[in-house]
N, C-alpha and C. Protein backbone atom coordinates (compact mmCIF):
# COMPACT_ATOMS: atom_id res chain seq x y z
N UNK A 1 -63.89 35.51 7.49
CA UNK A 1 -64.83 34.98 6.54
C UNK A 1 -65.00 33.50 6.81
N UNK A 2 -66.16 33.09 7.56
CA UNK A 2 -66.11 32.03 7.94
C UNK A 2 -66.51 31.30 7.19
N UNK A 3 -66.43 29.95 6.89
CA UNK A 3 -67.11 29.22 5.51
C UNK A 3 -66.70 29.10 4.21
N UNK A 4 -65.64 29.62 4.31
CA UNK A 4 -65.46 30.32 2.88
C UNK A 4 -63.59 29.60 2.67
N UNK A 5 -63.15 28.98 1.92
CA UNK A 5 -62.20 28.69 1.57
C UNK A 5 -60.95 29.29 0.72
N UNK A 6 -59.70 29.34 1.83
CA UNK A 6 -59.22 29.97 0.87
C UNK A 6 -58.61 29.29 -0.30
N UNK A 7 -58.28 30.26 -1.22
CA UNK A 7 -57.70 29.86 -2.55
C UNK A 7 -56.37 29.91 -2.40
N UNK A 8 -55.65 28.72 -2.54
CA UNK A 8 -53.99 28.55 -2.93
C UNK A 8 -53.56 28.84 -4.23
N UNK A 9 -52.32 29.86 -4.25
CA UNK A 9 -51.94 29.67 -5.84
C UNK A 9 -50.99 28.88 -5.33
N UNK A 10 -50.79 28.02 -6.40
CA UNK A 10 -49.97 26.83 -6.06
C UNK A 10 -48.69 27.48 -6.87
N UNK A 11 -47.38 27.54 -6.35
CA UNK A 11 -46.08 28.21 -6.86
C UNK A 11 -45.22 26.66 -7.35
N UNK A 12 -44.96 27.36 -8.66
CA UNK A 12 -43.90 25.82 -8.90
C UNK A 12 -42.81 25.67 -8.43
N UNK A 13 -42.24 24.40 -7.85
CA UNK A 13 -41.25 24.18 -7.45
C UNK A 13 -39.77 24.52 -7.65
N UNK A 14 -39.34 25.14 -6.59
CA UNK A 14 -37.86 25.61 -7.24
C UNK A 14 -37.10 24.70 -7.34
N UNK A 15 -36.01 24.97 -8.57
CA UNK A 15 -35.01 23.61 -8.73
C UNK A 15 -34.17 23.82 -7.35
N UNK A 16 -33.59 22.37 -7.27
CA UNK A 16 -32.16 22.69 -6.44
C UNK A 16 -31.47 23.23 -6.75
N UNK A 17 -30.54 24.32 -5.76
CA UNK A 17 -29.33 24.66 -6.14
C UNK A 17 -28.43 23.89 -6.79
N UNK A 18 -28.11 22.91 -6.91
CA UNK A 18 -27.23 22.01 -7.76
C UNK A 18 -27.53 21.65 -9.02
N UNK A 19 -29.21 21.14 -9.47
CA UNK A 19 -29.38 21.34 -10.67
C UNK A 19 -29.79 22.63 -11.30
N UNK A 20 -29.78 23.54 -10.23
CA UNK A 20 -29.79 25.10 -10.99
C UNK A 20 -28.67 25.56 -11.60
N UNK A 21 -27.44 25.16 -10.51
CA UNK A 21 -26.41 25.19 -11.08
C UNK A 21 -25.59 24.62 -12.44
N UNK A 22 -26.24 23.05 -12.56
CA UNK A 22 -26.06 22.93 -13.99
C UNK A 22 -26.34 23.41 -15.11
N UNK A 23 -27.63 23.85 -15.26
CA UNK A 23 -28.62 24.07 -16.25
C UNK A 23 -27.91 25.35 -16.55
N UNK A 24 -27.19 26.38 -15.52
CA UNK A 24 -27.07 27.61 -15.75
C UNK A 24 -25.72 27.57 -16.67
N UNK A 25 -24.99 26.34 -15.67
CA UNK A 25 -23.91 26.48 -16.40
C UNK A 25 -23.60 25.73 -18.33
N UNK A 26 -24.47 25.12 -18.37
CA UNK A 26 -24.88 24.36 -19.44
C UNK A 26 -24.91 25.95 -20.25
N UNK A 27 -26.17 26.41 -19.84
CA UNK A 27 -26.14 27.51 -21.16
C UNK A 27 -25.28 28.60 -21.37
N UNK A 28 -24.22 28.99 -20.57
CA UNK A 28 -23.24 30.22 -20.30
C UNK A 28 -22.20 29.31 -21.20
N UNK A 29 -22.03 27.94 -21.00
CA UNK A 29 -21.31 26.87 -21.60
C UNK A 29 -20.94 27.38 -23.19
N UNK A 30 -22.65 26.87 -23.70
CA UNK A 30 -22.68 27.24 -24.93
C UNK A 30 -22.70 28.30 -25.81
N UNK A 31 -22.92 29.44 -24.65
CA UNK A 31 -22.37 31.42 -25.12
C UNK A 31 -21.62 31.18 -25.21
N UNK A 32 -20.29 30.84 -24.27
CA UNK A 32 -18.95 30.87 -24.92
C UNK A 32 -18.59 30.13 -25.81
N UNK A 33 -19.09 29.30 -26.15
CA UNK A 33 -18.41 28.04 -27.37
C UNK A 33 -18.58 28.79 -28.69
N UNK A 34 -20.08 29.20 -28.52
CA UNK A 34 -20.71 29.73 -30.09
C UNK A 34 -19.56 30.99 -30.43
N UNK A 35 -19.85 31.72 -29.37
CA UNK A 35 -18.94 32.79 -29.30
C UNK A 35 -17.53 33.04 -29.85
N UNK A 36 -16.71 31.65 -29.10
CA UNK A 36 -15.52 31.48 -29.47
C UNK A 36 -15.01 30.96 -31.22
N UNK A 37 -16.45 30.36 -31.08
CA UNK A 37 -16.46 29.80 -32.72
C UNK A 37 -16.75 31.38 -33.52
N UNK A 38 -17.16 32.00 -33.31
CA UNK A 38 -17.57 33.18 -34.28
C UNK A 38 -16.49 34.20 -34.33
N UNK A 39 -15.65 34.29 -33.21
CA UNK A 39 -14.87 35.05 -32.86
C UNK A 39 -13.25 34.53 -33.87
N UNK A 40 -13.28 33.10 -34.46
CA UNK A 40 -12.46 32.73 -34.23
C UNK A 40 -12.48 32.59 -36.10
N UNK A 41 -13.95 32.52 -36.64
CA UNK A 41 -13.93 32.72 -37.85
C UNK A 41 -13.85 33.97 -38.62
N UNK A 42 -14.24 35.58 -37.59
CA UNK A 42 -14.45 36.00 -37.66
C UNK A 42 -12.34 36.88 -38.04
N UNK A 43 -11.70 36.29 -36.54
CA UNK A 43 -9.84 36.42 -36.84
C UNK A 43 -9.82 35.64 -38.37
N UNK A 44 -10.09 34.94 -38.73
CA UNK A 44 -9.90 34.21 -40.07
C UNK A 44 -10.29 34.78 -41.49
N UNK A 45 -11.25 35.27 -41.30
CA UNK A 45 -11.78 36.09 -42.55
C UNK A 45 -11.02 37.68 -42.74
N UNK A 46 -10.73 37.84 -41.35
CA UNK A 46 -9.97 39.91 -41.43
C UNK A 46 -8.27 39.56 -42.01
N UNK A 47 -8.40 37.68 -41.99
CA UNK A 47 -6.90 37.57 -42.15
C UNK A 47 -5.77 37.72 -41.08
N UNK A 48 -6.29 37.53 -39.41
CA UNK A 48 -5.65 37.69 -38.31
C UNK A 48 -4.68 36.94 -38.08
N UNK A 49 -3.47 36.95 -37.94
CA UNK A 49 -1.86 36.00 -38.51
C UNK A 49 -1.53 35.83 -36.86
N UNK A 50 -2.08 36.46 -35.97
CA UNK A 50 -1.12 35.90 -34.78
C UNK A 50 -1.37 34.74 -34.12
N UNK A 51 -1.04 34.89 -32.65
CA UNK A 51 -1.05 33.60 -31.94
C UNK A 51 -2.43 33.54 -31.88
N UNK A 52 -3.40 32.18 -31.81
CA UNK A 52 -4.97 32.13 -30.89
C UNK A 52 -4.80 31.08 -30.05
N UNK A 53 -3.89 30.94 -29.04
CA UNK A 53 -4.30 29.60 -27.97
C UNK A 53 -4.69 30.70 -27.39
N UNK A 54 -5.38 31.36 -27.49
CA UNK A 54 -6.39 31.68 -25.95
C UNK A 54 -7.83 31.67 -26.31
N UNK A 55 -8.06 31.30 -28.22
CA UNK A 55 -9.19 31.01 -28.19
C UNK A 55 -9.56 29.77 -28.09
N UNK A 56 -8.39 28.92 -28.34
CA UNK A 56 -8.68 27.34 -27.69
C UNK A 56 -9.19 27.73 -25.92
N UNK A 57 -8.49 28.14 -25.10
CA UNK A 57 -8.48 27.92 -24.15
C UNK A 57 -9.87 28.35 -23.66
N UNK A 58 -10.34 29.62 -24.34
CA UNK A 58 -11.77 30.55 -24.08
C UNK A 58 -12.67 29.43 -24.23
N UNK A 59 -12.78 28.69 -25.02
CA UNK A 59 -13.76 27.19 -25.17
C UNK A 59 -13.34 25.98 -24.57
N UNK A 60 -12.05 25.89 -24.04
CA UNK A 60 -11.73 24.17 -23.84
C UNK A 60 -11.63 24.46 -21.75
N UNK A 61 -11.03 25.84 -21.56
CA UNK A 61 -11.58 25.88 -20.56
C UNK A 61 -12.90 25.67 -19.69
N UNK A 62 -13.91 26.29 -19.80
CA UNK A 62 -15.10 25.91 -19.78
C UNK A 62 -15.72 24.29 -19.51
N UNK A 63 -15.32 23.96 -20.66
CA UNK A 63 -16.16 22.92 -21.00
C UNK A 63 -15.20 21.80 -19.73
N UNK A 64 -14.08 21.88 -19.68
CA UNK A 64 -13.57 21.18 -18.68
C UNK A 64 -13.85 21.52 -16.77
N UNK A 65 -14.18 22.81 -16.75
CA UNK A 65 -15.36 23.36 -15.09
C UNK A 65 -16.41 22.06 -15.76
N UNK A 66 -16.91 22.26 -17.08
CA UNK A 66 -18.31 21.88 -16.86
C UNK A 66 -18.30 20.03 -16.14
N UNK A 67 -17.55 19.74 -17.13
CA UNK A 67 -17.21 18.18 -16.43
C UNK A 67 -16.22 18.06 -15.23
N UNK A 68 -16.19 19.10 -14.41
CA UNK A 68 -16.02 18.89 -13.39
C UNK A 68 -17.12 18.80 -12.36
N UNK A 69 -17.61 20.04 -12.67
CA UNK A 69 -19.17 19.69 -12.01
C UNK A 69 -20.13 18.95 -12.22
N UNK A 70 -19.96 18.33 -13.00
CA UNK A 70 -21.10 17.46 -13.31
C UNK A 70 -20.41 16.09 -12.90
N UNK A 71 -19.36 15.88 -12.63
CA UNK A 71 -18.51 14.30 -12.10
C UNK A 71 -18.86 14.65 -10.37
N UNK A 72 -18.69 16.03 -9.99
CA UNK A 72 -19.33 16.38 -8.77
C UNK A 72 -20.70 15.97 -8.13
N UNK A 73 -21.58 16.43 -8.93
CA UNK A 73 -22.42 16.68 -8.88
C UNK A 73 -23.37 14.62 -8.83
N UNK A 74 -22.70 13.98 -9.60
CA UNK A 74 -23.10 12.64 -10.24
C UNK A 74 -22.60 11.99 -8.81
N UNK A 75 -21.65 12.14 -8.09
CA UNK A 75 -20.79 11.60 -6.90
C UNK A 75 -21.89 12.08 -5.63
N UNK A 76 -21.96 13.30 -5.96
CA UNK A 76 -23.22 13.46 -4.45
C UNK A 76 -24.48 13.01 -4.65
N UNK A 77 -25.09 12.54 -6.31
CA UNK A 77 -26.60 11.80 -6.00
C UNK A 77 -25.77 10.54 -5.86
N UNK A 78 -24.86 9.86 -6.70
CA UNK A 78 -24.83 8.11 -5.62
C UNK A 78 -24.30 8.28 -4.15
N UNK A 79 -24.10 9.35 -3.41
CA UNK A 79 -24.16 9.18 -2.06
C UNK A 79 -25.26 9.58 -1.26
N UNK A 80 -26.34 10.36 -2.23
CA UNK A 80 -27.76 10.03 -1.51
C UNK A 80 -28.28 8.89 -1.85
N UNK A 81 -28.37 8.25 -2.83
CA UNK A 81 -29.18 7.00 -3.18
C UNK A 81 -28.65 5.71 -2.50
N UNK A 82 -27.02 6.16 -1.84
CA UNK A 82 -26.56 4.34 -1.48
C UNK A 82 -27.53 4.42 0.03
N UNK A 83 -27.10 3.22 0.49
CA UNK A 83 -27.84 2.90 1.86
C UNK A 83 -26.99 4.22 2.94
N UNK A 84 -27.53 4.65 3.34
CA UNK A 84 -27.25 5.60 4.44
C UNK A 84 -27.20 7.09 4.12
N UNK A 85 -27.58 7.47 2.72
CA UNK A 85 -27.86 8.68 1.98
C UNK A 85 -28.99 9.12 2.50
N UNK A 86 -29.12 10.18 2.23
CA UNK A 86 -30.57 11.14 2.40
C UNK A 86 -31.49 10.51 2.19
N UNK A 87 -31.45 10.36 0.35
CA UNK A 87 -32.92 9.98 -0.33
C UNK A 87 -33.11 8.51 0.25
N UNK A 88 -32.13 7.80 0.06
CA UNK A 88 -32.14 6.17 0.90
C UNK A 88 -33.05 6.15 2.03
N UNK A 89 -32.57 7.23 3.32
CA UNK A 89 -33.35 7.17 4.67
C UNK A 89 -34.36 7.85 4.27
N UNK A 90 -34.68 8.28 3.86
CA UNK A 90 -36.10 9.18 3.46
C UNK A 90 -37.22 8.16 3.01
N UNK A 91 -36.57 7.85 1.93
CA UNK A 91 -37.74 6.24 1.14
C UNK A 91 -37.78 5.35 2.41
N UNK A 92 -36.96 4.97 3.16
CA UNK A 92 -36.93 3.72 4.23
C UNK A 92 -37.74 4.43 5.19
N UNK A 93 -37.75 5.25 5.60
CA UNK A 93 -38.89 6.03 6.67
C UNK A 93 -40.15 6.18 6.32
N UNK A 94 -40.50 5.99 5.13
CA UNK A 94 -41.54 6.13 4.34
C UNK A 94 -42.22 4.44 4.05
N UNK A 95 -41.12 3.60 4.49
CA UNK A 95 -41.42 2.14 4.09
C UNK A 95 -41.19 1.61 2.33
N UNK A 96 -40.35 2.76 1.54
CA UNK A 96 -40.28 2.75 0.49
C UNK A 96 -41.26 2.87 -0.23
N UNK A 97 -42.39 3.47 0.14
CA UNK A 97 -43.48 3.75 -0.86
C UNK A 97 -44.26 3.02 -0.95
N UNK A 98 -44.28 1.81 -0.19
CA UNK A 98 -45.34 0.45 -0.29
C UNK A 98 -46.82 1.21 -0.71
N UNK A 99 -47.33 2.24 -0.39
CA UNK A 99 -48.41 2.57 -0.52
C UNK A 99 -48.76 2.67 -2.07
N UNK A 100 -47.83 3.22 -2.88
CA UNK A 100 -48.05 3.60 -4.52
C UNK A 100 -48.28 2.51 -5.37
N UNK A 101 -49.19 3.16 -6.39
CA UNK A 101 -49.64 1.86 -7.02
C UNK A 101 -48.95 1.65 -8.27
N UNK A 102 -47.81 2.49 -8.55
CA UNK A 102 -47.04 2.56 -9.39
C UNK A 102 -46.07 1.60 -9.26
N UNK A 103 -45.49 1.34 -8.31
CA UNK A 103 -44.37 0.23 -7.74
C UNK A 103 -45.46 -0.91 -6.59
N UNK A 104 -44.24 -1.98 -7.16
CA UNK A 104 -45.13 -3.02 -6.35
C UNK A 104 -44.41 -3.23 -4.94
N UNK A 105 -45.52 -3.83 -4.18
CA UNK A 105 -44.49 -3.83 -2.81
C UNK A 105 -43.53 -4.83 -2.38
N UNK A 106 -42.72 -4.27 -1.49
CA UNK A 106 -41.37 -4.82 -0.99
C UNK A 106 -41.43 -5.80 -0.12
């Protein structure tokens, strides 16, 4: 079909694996918290007398992966952004963007 243009559907951008990975873990985060909280009022009201450190642990575990990955995660963007990072050589190959009229030039 000569002349004739094709049509792009334009597909939205997939996250990175790394901030996919947060976001996912962010909300599995808060299933277990709510969870543990319901679970834990729930031993309280039937009148449940035994041990619960494992419902501390069902919530305090978690949340301590989560700030692990995310102290991870914070350590590999300042080693793209310092001088000799990815995003660093990427902007410098680019001349830092001098072209945009959003930032002024360098």
């Amino acid at each position: 079909m000569a002349g004739t243009a094709a049509k792009r559907v334009s597909q939205p951008k997939q996250q990175e694996f790394s901030k996919r990975l947060i976001s996912d873990i962010r909300a599995l985060l808060w299933v277990v918290t709510v969870g543990g909280l319901l679970l834990a009022a729930y031993c309280i009201r039937v009148g449940y007398m035994g041990a619960l450190p494992w419902l501390s642990a069902m919530v305090g575990l978690p949340w301590t992966a989560h700030g692990t990955v995310c102290a991870f995660y914070l350590n590999m963007a300042k080693s793209d952004h310092r001088e000799g990072g990815i995003t660093f050589e990427a902007a410098k190959a680019e001349r830092f963007g001098s072209g945009s009229e959003n930032s002024p030039s360098i």
